[in-house]
PDB file of N, CA and C in Angstrom:
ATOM      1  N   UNK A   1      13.945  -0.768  -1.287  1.00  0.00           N
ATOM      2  CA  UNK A   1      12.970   0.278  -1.105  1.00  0.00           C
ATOM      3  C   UNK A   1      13.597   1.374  -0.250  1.00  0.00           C
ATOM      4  N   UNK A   2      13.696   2.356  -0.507  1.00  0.00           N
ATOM      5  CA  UNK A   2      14.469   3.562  -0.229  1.00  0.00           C
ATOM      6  C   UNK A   2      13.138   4.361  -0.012  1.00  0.00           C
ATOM      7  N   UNK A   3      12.573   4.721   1.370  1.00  0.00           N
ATOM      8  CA  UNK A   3      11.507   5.617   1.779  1.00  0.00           C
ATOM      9  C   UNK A   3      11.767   6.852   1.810  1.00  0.00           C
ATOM     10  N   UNK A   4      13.241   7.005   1.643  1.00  0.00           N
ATOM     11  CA  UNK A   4      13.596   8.550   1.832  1.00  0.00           C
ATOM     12  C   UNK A   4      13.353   9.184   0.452  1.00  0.00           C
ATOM     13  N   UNK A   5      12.646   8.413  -0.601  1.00  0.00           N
ATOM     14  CA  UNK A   5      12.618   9.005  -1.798  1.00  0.00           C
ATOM     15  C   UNK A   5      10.894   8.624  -2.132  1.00  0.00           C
ATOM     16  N   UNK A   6      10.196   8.809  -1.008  1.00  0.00           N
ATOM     17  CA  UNK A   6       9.213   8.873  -0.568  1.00  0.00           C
ATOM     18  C   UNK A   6       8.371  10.243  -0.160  1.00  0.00           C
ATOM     19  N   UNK A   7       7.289  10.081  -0.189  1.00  0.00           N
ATOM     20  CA  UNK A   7       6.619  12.017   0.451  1.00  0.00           C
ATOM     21  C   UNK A   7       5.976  11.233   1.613  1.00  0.00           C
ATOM     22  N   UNK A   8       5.669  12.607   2.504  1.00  0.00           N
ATOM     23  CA  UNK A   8       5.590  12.039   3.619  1.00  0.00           C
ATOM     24  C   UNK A   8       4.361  10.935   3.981  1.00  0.00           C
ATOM     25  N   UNK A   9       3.608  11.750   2.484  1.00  0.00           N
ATOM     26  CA  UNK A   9       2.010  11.097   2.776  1.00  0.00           C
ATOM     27  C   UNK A   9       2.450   9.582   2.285  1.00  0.00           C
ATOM     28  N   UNK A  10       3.184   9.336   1.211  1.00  0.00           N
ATOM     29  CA  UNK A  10       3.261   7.879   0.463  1.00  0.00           C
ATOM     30  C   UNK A  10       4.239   6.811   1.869  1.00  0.00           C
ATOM     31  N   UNK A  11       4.912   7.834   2.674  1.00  0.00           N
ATOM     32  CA  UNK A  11       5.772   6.814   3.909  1.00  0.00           C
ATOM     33  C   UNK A  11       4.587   6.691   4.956  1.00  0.00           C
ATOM     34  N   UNK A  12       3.672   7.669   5.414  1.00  0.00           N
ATOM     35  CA  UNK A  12       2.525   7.166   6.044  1.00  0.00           C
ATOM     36  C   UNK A  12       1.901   5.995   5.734  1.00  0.00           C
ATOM     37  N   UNK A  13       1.700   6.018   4.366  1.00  0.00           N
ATOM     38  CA  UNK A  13       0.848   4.713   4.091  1.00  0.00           C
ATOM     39  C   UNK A  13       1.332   3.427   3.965  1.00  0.00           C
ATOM     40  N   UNK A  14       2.880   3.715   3.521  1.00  0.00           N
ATOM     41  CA  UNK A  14       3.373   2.312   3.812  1.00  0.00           C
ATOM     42  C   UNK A  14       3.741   1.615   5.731  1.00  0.00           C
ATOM     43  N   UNK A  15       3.591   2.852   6.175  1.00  0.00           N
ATOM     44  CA  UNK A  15       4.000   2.826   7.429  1.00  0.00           C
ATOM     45  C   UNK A  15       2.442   2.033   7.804  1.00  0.00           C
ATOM     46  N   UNK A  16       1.821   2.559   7.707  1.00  0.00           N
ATOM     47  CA  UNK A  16       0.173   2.019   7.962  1.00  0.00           C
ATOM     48  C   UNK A  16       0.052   0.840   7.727  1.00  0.00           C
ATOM     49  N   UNK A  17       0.410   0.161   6.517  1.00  0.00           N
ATOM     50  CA  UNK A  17       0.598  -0.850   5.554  1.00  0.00           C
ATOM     51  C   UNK A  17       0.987  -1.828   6.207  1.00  0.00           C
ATOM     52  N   UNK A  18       2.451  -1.522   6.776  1.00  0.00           N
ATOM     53  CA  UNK A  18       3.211  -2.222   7.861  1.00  0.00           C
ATOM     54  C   UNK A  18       2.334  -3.027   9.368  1.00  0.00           C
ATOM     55  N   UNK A  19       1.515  -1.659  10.001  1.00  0.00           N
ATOM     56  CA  UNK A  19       1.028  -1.834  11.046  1.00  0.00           C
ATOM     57  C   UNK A  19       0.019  -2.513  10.542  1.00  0.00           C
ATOM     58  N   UNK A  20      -1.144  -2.492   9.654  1.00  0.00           N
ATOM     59  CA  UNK A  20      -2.185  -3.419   9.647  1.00  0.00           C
ATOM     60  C   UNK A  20      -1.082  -5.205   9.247  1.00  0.00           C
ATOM     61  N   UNK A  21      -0.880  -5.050   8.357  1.00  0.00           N
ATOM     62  CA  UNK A  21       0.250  -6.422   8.097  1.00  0.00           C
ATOM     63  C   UNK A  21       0.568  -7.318   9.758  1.00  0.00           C
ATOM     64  N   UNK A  22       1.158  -6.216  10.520  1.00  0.00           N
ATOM     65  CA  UNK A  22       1.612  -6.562  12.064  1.00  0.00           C
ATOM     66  C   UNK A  22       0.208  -7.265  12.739  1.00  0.00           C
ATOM     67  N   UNK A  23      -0.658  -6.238  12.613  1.00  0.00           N
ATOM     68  CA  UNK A  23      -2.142  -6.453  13.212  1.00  0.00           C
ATOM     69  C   UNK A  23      -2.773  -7.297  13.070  1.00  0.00           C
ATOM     70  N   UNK A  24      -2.490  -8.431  11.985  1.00  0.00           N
ATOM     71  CA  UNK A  24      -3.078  -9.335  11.378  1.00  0.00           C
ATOM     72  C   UNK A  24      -1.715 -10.981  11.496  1.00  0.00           C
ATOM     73  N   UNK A  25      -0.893 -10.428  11.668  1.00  0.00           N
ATOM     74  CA  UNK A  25      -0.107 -11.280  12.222  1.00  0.00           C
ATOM     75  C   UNK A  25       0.625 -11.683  10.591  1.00  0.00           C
ATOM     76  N   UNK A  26       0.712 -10.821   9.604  1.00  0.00           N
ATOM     77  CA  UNK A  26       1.160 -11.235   8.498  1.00  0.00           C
ATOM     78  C   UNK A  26       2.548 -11.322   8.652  1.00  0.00           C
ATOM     79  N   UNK A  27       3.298 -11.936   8.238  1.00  0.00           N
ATOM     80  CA  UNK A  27       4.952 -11.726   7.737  1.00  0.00           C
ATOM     81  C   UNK A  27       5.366 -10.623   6.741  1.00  0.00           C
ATOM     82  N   UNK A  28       4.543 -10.896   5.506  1.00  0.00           N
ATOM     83  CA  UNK A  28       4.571 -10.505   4.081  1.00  0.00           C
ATOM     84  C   UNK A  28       3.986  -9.482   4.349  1.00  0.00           C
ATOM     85  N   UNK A  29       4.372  -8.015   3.681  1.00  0.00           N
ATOM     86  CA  UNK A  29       3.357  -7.227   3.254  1.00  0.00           C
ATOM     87  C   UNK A  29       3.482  -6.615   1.994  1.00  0.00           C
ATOM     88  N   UNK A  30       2.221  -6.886   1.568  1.00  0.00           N
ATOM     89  CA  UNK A  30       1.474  -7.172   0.337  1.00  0.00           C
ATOM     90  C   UNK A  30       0.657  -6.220  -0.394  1.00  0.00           C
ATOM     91  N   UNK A  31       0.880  -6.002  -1.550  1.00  0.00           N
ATOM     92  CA  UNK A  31      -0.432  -4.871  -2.111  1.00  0.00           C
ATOM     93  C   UNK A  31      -1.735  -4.794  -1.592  1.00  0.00           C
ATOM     94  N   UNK A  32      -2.644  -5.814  -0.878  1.00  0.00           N
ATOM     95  CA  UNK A  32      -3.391  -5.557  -0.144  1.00  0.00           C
ATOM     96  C   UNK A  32      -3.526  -4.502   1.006  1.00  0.00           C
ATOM     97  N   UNK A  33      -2.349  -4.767   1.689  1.00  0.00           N
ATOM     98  CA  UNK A  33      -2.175  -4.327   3.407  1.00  0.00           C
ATOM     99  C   UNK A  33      -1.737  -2.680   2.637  1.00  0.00           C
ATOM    100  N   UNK A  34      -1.360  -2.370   1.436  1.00  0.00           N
ATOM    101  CA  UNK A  34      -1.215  -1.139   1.052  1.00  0.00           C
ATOM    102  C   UNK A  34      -2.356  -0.158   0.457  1.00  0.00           C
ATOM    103  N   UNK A  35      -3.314  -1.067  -0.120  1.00  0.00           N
ATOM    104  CA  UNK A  35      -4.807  -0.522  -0.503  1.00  0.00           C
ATOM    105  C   UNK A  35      -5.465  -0.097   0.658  1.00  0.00           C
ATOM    106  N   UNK A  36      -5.579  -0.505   1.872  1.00  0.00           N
ATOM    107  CA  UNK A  36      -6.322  -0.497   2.809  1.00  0.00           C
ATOM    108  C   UNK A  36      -5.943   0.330   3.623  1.00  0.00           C
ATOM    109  N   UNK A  37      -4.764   0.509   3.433  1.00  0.00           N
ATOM    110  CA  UNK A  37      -4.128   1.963   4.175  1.00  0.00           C
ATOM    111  C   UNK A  37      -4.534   3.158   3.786  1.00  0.00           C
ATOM    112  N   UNK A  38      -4.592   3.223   1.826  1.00  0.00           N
ATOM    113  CA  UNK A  38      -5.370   4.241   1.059  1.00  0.00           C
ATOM    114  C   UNK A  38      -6.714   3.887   1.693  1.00  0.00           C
ATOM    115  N   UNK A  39      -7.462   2.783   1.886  1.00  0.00           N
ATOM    116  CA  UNK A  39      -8.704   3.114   2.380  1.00  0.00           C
ATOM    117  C   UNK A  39      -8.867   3.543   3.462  1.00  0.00           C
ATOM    118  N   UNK A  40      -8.017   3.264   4.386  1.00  0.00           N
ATOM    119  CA  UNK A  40      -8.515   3.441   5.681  1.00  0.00           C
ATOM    120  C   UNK A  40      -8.494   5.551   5.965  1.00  0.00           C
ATOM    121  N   UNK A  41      -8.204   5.852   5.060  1.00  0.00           N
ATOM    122  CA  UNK A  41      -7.692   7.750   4.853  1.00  0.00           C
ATOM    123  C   UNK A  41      -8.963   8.021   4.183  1.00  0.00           C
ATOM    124  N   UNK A  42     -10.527   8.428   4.498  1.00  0.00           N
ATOM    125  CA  UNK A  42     -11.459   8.771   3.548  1.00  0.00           C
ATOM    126  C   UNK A  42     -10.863  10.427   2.683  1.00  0.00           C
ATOM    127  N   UNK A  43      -9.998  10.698   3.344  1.00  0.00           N
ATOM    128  CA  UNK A  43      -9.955  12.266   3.112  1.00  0.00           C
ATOM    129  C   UNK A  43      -8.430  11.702   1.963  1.00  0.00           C
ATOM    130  N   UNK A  44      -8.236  10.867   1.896  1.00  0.00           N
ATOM    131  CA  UNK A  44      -6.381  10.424   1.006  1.00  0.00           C
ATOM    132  C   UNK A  44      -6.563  11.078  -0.493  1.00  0.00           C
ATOM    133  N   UNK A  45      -5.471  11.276  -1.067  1.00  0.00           N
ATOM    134  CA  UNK A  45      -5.270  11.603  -2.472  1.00  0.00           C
ATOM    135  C   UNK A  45      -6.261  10.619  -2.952  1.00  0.00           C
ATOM    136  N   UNK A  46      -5.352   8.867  -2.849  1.00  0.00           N
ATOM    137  CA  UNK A  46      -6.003   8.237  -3.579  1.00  0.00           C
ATOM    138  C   UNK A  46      -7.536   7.463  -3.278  1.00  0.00           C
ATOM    139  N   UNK A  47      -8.100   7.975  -2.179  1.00  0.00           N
ATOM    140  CA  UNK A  47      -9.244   7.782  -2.317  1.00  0.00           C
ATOM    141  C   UNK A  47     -10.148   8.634  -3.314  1.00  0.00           C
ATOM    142  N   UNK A  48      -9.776  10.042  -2.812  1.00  0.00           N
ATOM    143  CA  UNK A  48     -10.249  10.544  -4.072  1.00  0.00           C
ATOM    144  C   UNK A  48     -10.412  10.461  -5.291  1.00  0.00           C
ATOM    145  N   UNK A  49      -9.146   9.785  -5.817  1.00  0.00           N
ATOM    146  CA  UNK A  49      -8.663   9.587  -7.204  1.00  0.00           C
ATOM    147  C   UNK A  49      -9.155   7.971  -7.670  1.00  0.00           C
ATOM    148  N   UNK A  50      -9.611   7.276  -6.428  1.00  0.00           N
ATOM    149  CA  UNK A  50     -10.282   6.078  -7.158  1.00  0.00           C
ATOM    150  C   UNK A  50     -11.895   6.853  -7.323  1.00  0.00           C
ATOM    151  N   UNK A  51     -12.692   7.287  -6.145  1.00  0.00           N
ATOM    152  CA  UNK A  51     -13.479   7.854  -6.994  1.00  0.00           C
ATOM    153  C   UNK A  51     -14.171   8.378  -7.870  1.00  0.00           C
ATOM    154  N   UNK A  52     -12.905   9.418  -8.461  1.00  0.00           N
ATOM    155  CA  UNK A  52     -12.943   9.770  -9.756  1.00  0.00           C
ATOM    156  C   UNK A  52     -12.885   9.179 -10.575  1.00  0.00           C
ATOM    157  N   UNK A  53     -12.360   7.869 -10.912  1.00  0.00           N
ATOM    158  CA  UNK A  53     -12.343   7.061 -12.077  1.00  0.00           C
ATOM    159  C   UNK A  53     -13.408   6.562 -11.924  1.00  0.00           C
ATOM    160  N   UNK A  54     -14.296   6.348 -10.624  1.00  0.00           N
ATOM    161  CA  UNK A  54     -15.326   5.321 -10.984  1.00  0.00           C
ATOM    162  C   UNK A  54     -15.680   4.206  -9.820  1.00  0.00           C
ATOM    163  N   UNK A  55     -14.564   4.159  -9.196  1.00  0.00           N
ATOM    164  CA  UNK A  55     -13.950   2.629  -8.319  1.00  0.00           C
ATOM    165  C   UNK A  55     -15.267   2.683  -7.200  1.00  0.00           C
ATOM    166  N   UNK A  56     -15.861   1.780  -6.893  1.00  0.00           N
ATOM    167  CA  UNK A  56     -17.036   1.716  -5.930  1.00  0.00           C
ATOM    168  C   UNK A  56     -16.298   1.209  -4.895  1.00  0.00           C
ATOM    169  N   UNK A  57     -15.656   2.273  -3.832  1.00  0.00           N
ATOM    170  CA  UNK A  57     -15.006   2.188  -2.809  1.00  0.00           C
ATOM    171  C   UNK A  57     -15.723   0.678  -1.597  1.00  0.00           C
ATOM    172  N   UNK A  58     -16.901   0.563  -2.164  1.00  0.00           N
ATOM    173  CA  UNK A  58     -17.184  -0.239  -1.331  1.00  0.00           C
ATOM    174  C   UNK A  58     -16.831  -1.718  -1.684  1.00  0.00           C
ATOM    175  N   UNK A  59     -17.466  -2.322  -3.119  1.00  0.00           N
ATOM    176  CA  UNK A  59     -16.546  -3.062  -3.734  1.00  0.00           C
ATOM    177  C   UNK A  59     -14.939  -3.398  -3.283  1.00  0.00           C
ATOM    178  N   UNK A  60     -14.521  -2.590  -3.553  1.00  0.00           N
ATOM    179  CA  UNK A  60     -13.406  -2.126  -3.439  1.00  0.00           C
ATOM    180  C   UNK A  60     -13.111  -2.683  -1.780  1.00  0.00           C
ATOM    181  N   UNK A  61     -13.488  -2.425  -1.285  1.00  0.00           N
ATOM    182  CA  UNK A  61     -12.938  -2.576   0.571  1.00  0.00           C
ATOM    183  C   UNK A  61     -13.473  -4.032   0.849  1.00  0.00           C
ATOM    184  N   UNK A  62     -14.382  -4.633   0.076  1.00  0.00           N
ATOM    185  CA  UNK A  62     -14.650  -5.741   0.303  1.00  0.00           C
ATOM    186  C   UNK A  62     -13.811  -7.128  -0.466  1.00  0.00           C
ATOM    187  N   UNK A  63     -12.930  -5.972  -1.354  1.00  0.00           N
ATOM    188  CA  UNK A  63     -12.304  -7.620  -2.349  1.00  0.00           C
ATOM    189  C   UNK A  63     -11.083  -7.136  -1.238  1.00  0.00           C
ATOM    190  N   UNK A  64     -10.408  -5.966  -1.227  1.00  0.00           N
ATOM    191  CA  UNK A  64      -9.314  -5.589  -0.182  1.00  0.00           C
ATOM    192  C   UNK A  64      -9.374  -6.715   0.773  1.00  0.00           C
ATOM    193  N   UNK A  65     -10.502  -6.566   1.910  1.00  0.00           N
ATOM    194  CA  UNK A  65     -10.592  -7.717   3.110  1.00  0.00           C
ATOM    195  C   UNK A  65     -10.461  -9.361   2.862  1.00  0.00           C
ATOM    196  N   UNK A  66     -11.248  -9.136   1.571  1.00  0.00           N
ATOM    197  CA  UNK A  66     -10.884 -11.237   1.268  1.00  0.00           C
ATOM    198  C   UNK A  66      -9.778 -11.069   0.784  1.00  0.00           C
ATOM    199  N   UNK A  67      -9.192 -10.461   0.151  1.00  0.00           N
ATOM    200  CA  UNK A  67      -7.154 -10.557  -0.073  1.00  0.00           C
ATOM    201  C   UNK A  67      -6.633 -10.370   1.156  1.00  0.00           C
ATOM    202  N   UNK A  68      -7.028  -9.819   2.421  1.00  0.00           N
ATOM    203  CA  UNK A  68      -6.695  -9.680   3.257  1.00  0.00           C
ATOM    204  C   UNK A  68      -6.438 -11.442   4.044  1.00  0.00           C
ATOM    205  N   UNK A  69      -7.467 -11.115   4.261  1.00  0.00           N
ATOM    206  CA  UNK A  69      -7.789 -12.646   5.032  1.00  0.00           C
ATOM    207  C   UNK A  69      -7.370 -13.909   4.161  1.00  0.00           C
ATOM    208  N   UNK A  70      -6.946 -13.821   3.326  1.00  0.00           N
ATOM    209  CA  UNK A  70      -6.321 -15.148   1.997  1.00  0.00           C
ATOM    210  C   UNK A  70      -4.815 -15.256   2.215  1.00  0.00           C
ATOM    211  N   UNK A  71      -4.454 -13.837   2.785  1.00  0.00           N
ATOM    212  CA  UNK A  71      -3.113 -14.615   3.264  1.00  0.00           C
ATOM    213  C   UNK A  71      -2.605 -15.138   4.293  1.00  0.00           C
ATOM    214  N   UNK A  72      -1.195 -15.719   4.540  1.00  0.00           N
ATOM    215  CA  UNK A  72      -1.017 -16.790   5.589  1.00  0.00           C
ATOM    216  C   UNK A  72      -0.730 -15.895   6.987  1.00  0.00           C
ATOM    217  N   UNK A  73      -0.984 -16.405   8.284  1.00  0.00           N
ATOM    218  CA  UNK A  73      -0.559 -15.284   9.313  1.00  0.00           C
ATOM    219  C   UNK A  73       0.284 -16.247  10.037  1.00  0.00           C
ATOM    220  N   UNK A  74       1.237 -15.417  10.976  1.00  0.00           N
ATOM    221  CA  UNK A  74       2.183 -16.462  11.699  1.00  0.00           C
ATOM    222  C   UNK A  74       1.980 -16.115  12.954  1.00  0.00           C
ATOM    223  N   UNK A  75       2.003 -16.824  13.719  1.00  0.00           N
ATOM    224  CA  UNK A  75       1.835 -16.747  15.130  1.00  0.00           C
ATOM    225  C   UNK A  75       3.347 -16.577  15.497  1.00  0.00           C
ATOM    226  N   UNK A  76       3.162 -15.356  16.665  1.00  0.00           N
ATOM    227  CA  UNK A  76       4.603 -15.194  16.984  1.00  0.00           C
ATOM    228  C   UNK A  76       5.512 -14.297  16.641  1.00  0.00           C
ATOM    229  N   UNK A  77       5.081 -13.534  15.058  1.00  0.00           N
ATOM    230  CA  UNK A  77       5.828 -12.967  14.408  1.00  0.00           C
ATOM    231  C   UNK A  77       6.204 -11.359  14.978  1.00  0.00           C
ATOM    232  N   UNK A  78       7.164 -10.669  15.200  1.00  0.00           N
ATOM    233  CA  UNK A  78       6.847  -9.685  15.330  1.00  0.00           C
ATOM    234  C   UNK A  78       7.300  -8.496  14.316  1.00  0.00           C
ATOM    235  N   UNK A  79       7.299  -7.305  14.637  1.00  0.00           N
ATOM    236  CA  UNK A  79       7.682  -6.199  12.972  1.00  0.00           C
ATOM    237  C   UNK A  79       8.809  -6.143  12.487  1.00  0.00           C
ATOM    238  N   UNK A  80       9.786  -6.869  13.222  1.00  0.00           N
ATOM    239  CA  UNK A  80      11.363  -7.037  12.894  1.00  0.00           C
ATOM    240  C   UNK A  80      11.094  -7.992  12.138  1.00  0.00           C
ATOM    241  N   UNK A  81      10.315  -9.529  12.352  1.00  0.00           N
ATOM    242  CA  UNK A  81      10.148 -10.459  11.190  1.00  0.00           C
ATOM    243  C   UNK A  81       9.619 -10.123  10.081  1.00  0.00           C
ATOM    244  N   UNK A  82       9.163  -8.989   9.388  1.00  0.00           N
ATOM    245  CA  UNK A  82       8.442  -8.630   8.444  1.00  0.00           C
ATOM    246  C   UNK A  82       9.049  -8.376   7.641  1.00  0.00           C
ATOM    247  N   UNK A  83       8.507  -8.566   6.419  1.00  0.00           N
ATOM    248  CA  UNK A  83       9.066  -8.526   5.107  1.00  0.00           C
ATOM    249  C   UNK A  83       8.338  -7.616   3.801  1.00  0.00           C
ATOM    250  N   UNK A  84       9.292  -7.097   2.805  1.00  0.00           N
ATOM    251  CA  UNK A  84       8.040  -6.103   1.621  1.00  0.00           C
ATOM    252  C   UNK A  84       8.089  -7.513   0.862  1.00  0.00           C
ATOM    253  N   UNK A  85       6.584  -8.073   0.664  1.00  0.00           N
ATOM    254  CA  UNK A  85       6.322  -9.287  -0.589  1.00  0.00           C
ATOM    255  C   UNK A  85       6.566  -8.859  -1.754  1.00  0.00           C
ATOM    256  N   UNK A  86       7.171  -9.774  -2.527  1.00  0.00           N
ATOM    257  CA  UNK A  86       7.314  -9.785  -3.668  1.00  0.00           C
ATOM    258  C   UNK A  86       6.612  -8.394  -5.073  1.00  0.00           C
ATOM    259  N   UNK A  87       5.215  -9.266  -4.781  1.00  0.00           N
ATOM    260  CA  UNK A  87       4.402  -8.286  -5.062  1.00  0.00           C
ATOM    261  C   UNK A  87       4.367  -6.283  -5.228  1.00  0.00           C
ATOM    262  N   UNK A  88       4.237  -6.445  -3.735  1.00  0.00           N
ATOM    263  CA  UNK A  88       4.515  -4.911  -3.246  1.00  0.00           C
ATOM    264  C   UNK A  88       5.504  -4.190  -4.022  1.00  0.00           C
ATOM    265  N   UNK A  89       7.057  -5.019  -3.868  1.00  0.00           N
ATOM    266  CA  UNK A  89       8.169  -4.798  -4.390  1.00  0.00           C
ATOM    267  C   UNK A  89       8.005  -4.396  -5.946  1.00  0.00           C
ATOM    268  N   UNK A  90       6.892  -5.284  -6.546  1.00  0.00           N
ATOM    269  CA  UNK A  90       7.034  -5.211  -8.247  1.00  0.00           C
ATOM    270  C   UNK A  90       5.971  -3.484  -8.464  1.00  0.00           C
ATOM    271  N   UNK A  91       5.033  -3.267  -7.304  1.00  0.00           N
ATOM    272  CA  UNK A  91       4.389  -1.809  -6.851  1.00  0.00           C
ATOM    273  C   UNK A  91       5.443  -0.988  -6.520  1.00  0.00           C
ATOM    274  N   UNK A  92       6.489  -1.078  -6.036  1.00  0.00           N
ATOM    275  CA  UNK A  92       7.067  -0.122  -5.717  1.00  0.00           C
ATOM    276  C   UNK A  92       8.085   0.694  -6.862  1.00  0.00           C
ATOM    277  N   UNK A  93       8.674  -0.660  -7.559  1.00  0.00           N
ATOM    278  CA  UNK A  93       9.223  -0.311  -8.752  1.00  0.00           C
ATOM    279  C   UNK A  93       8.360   0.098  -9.896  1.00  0.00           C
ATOM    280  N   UNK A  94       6.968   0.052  -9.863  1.00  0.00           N
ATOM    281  CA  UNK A  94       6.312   0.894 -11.079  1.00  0.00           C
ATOM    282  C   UNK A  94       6.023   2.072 -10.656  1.00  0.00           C
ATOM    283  N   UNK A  95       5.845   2.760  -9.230  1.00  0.00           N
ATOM    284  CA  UNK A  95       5.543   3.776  -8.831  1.00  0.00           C
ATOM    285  C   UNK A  95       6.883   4.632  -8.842  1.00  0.00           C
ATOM    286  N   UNK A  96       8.081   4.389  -9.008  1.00  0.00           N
ATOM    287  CA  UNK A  96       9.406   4.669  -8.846  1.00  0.00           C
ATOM    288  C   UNK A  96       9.851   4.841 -10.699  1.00  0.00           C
ATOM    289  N   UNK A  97       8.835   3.689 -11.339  1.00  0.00           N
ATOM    290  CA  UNK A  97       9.137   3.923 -12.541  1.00  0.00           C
ATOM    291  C   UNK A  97       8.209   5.333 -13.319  1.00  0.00           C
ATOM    292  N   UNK A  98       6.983   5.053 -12.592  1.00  0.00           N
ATOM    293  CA  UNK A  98       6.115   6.638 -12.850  1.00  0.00           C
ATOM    294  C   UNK A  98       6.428   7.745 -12.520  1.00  0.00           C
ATOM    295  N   UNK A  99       6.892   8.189 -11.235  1.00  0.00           N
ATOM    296  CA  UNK A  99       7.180   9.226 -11.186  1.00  0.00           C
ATOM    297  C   UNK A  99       8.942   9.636 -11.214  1.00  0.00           C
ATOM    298  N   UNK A 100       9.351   8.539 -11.791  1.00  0.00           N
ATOM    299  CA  UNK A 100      10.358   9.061 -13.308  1.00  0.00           C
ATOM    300  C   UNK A 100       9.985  10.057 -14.695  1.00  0.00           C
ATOM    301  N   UNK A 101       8.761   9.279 -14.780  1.00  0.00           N
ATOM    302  CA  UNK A 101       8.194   9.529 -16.012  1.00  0.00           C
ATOM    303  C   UNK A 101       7.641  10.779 -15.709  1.00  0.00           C
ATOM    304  N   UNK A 102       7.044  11.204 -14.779  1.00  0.00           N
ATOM    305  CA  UNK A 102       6.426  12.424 -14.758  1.00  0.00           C
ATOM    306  C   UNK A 102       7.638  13.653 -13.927  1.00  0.00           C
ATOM    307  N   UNK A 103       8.671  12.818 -14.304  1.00  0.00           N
ATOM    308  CA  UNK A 103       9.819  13.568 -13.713  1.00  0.00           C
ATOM    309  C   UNK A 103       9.402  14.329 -12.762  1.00  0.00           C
ATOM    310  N   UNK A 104       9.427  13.140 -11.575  1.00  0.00           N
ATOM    311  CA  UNK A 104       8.697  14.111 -10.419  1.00  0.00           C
ATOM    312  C   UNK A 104      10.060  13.711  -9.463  1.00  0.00           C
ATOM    313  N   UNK A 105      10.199  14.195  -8.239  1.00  0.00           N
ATOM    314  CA  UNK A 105      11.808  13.432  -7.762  1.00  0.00           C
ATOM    315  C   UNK A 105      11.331  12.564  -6.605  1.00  0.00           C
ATOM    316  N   UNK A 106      10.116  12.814  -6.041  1.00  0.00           N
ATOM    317  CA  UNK A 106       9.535  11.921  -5.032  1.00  0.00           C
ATOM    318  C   UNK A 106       8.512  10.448  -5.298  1.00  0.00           C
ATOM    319  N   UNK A 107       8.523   9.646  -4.925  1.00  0.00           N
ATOM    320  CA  UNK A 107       7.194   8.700  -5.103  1.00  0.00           C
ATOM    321  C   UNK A 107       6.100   9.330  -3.998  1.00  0.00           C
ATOM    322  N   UNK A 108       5.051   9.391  -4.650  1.00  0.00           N
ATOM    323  CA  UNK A 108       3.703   9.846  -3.722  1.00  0.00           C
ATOM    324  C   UNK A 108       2.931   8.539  -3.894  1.00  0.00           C
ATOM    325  N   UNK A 109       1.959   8.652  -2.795  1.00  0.00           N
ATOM    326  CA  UNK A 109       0.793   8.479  -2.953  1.00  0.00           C
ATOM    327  C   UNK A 109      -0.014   7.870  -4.414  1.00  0.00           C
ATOM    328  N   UNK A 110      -0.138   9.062  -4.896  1.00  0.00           N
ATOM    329  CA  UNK A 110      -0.580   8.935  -6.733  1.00  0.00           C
ATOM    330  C   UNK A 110       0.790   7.823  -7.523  1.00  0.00           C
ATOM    331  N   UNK A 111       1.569   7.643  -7.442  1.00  0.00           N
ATOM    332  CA  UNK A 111       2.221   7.089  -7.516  1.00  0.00           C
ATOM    333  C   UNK A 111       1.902   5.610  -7.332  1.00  0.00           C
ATOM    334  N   UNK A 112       2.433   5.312  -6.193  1.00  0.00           N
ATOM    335  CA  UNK A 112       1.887   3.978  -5.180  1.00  0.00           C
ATOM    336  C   UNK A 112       0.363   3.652  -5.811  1.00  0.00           C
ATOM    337  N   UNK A 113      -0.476   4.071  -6.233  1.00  0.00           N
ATOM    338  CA  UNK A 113      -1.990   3.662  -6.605  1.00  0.00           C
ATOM    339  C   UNK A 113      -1.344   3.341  -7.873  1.00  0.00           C
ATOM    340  N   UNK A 114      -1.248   3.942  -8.545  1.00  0.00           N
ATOM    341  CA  UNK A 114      -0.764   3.756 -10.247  1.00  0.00           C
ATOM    342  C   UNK A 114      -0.308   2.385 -10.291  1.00  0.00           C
ATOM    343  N   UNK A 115       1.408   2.056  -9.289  1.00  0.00           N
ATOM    344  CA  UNK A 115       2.090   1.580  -9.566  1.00  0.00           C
ATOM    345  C   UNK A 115       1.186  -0.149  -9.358  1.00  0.00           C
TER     346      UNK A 115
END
């Protein structure tokens, strides 16, 4: 994962991503700990843009928190022990693969939701 091929708003959120992950004592961070970063921004691209499709943000923040809380936490861990999960990783490469496609040269935000 190369952030420098990132916008600033899409490295905020993984940066966010990171800190709730930390906050929760996760190791892994996970497409969850990355939704919730878009949520936690009411004013974000992709809040907006789930709106628009439809997405009942509230729904939505409530399946976020039980994926939240479903994963394992470690006592002890700190942000040097942290890791991008699997998961995330297979998000990062479709958002990297989209805005290929839209021959854009950065991953955003819009991106990262897609992916």
């Amino acid at each position: 994962m190369n952030l420098q091929k990132f916008t600033v708003k899409a490295q905020e959120a993984v940066q966010k991503a990171m800190e709730l992950a930390a906050s929760k004592n996760h190791q892994g961070i996970e497409p969850p700990h990355l939704l919730e970063a878009f949520l936690s921004n009411p004013d974000s691209v992709a809040v907006s843009i789930l709106r628009r499709v439809g997405v009942s943000l509230d729904r939505l923040r409530t399946e976020v928190e039980a994926a939240l809380e479903s994963l394992p936490a470690v006592t002890g861990a700190s942000a040097g022990d942290q890791y991008v999960g699997e998961e995330l990783k297979k998000v990062f490469d479709r958002a990297r693969a989209e805005a290929d496609v839209m021959d854009d040269e950065y991953v955003s935000t819009e991106h990262l939701l897609i992916g």
